[in-house]
Protein backbone atom coordinates (compact mmCIF):
# COMPACT_ATOMS: atom_id res chain seq x y z
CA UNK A 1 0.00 0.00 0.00
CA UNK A 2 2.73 2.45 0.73
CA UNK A 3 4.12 1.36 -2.45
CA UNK A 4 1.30 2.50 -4.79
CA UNK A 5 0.48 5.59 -2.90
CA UNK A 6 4.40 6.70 -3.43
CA UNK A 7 4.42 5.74 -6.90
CA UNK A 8 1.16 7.68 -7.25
CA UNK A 9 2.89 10.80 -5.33
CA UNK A 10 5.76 10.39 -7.70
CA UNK A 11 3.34 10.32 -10.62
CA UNK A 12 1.65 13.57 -8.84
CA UNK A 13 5.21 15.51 -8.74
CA UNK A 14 6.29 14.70 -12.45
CA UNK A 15 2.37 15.41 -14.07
CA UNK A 16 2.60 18.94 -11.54
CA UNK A 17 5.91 20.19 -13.26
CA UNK A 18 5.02 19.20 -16.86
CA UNK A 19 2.00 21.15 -16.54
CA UNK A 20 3.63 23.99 -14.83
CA UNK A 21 6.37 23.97 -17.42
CA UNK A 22 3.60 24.18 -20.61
CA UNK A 23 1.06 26.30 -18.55
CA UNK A 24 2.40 28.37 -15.37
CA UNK A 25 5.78 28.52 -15.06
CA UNK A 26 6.43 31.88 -17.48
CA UNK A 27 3.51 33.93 -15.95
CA UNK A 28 4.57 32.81 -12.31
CA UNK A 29 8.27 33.84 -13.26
CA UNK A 30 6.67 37.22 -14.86
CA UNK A 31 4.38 37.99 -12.07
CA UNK A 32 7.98 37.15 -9.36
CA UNK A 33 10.14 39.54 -11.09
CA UNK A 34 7.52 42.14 -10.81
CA UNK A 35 5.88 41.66 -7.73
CA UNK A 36 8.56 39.96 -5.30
CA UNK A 37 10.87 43.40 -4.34
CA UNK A 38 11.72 44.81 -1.62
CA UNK A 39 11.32 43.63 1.53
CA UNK A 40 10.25 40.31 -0.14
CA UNK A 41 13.63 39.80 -2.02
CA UNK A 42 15.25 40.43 1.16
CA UNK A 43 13.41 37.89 3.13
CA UNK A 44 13.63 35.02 0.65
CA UNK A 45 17.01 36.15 -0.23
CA UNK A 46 18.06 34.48 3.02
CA UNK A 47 15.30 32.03 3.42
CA UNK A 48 16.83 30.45 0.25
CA UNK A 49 20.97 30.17 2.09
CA UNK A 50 19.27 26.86 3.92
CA UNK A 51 19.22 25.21 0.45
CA UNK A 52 23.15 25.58 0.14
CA UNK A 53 24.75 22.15 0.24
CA UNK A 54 28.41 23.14 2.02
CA UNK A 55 27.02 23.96 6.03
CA UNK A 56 25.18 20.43 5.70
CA UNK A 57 28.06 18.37 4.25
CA UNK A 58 30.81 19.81 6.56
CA UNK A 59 28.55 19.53 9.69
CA UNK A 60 27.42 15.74 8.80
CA UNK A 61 30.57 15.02 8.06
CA UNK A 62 32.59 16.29 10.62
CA UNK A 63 30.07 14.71 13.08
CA UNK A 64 30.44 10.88 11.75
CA UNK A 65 33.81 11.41 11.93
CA UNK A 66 33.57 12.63 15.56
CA UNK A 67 31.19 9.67 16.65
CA UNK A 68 33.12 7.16 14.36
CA UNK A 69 36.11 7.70 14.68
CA UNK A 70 37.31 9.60 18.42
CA UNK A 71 33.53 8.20 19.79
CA UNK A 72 34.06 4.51 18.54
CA UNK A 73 30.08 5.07 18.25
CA UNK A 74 28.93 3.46 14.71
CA UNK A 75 24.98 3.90 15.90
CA UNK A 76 25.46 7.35 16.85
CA UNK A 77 27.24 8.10 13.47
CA UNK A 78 24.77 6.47 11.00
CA UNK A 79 22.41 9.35 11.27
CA UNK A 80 25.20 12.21 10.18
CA UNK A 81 26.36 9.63 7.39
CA UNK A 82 22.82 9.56 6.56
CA UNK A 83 22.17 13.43 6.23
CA UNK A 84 25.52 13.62 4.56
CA UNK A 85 24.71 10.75 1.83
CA UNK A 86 21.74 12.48 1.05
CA UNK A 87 22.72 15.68 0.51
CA UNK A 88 25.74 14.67 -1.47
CA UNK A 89 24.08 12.03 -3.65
CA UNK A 90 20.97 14.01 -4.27
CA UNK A 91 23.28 17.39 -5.20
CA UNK A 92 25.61 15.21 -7.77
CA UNK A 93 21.93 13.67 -9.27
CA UNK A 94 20.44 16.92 -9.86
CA UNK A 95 24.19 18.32 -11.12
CA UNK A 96 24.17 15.80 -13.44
CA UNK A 97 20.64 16.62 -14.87
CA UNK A 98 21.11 20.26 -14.95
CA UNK A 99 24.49 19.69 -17.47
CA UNK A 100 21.78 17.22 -19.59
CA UNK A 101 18.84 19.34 -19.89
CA UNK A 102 20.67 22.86 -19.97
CA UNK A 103 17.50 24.69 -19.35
CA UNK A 104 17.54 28.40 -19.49
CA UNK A 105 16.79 30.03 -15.94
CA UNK A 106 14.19 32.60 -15.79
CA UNK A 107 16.89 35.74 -15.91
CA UNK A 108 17.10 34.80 -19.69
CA UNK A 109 13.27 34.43 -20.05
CA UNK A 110 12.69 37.93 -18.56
CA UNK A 111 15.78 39.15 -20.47
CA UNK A 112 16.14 37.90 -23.79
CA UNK A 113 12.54 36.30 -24.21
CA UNK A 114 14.39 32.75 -24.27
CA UNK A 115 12.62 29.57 -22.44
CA UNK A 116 13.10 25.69 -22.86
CA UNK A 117 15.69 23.00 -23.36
CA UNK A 118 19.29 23.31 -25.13
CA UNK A 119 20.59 20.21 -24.06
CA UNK A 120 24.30 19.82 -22.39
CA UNK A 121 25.70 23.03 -20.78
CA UNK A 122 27.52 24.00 -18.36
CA UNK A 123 27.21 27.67 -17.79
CA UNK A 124 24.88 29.05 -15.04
CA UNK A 125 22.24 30.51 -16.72
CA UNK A 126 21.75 27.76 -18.50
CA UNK A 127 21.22 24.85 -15.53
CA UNK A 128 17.58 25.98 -14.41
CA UNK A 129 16.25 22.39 -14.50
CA UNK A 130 15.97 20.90 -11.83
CA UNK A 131 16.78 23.48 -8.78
CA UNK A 132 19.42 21.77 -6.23
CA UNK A 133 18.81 24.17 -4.15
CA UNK A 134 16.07 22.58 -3.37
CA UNK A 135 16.85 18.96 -3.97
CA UNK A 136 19.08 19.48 -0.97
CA UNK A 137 16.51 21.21 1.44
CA UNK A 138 13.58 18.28 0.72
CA UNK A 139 16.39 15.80 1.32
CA UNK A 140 17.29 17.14 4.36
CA UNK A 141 13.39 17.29 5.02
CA UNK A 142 12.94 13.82 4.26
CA UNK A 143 15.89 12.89 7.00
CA UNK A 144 14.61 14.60 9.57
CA UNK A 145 11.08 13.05 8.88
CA UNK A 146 12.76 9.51 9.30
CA UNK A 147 14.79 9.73 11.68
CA UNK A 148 13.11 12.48 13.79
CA UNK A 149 9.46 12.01 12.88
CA UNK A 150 8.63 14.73 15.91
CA UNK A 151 10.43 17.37 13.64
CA UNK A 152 9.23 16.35 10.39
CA UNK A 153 6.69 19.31 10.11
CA UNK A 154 9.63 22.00 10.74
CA UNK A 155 11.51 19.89 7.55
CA UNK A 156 9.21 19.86 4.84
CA UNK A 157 8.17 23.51 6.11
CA UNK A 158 11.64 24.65 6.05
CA UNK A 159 12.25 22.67 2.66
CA UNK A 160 9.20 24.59 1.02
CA UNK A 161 10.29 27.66 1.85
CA UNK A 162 13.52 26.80 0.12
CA UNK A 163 11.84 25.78 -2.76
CA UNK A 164 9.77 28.95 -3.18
CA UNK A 165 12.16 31.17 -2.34
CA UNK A 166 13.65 30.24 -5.83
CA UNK A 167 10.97 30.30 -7.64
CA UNK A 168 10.35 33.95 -5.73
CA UNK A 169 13.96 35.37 -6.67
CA UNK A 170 13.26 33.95 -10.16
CA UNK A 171 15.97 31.53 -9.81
CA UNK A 172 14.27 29.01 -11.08
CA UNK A 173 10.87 28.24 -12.11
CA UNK A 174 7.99 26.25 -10.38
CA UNK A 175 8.52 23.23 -12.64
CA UNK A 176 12.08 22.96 -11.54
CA UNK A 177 11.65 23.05 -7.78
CA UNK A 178 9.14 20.13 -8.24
CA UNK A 179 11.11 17.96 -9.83
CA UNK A 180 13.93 19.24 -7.37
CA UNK A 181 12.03 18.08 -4.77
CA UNK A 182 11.45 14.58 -5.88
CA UNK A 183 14.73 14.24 -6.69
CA UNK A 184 15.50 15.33 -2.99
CA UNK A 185 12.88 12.46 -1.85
CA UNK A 186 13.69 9.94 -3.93
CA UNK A 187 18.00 10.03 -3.50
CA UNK A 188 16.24 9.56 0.65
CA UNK A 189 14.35 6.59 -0.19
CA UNK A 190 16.97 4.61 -1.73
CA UNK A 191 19.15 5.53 0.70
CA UNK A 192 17.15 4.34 3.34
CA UNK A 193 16.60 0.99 1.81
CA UNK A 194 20.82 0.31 2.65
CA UNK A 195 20.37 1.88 5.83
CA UNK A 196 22.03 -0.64 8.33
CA UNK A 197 19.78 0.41 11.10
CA UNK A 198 16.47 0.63 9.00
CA UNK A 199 14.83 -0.24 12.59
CA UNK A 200 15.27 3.25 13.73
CA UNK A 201 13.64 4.62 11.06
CA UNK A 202 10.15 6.12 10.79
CA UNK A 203 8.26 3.21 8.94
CA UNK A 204 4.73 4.86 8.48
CA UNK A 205 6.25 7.16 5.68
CA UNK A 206 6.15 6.81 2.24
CA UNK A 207 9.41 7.02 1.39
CA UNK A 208 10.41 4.27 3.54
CA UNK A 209 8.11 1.54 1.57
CA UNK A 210 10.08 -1.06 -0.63
């Protein structure tokens, strides 16, 4: 059962951001770069710093190491090897699909009246699709909702913030962060599925089914 519904959530995610990409996501960009000054820009400006990779990578990692290695504590350092899998693994996947797609970002929509694919590039404003940003914060999310299903709430709230803050600062567009996102959840749920102490996890969720 928790099988079909996340294969139907999946389905959900990947239906939401083709429509958004042939539907909303140029008026939604439009309607950002006009509407979202000011104070607004300033706010999600540093909402969107918890979707950088580096803070999460160094902390998890220094922390297994800690536990690991000085501790001699391999139960207390699965959970920072966890968090720093995740955000690794789901960075490098969405990396590696931002080079394939090479999707103009929404500065060269507003700019230049350019929107879509040109497949395999590496220069910035061409690696809209999907938004890492983001694939980072809703794999942190999906962590914290496994291992600390208490603070699951303050994840995915904290990971949709992230995710809108992009699309707010026109950084990338709605169809991105979706597919960010599920690339977030997903690099989670196959990591969990290797986890050596899959007993400690939160088994209700979705993301843990097989």
């Amino acid at each position: 059962m928790k099988t079909v519904r996340w294969r139907l959530e999946t389905a959900a995610l990947l239906l939401a951001a083709t429509v958004s990409y042939l539907f909303f996501d140029r008026s939604i960009a439009l309607y950002c770069a006009h509407a979202c000054t000011g104070e607004y820009n300033a706010f999600f400006s540093a909402v969107t710093k918890l979707g950088v990779s580096t803070p999460y990578l160094l902390i998890s990692g220094l922390l297994y190491l800690y536990f690991y290695t000085f501790r001699k504590d391999p139960y207390s350092a699965y959970p920072a090897k966890f968090v720093f899998l995740a955000v690794a693994v789901s960075g490098i996947a969405a990396d590696i699909v931002k080079v394939i797609a090479g999707r103009f970002r929404p500065s060269l929509f507003l700019e230049q009246g350019l929107y879509g694919f040109d497949f395999f590039h590496l220069k910035a404003a061409m690696l809209s699709f999907p938004s890492g940003h983001t694939a980072t914060a809703f794999a942190l999310a999906a962590v914290i909702a496994l291992y600390r299903p208490r603070w699951a709430l303050i994840g995915w709230g904290m990971a949709f913030m992230v995710g809108l803050s992009r699309i707010t600062l026109t950084m990338h567009y709605t169809s991105d962060v979706l597919v960010g996102a599920l690339i977030g959840i997903m690099t989670v749920k196959i990591l969990a599925l290797y986890e050596p102490n899959r007993n400690r996890l939160n088994a209700n969720l979705p993301i843990y089914a097989r």
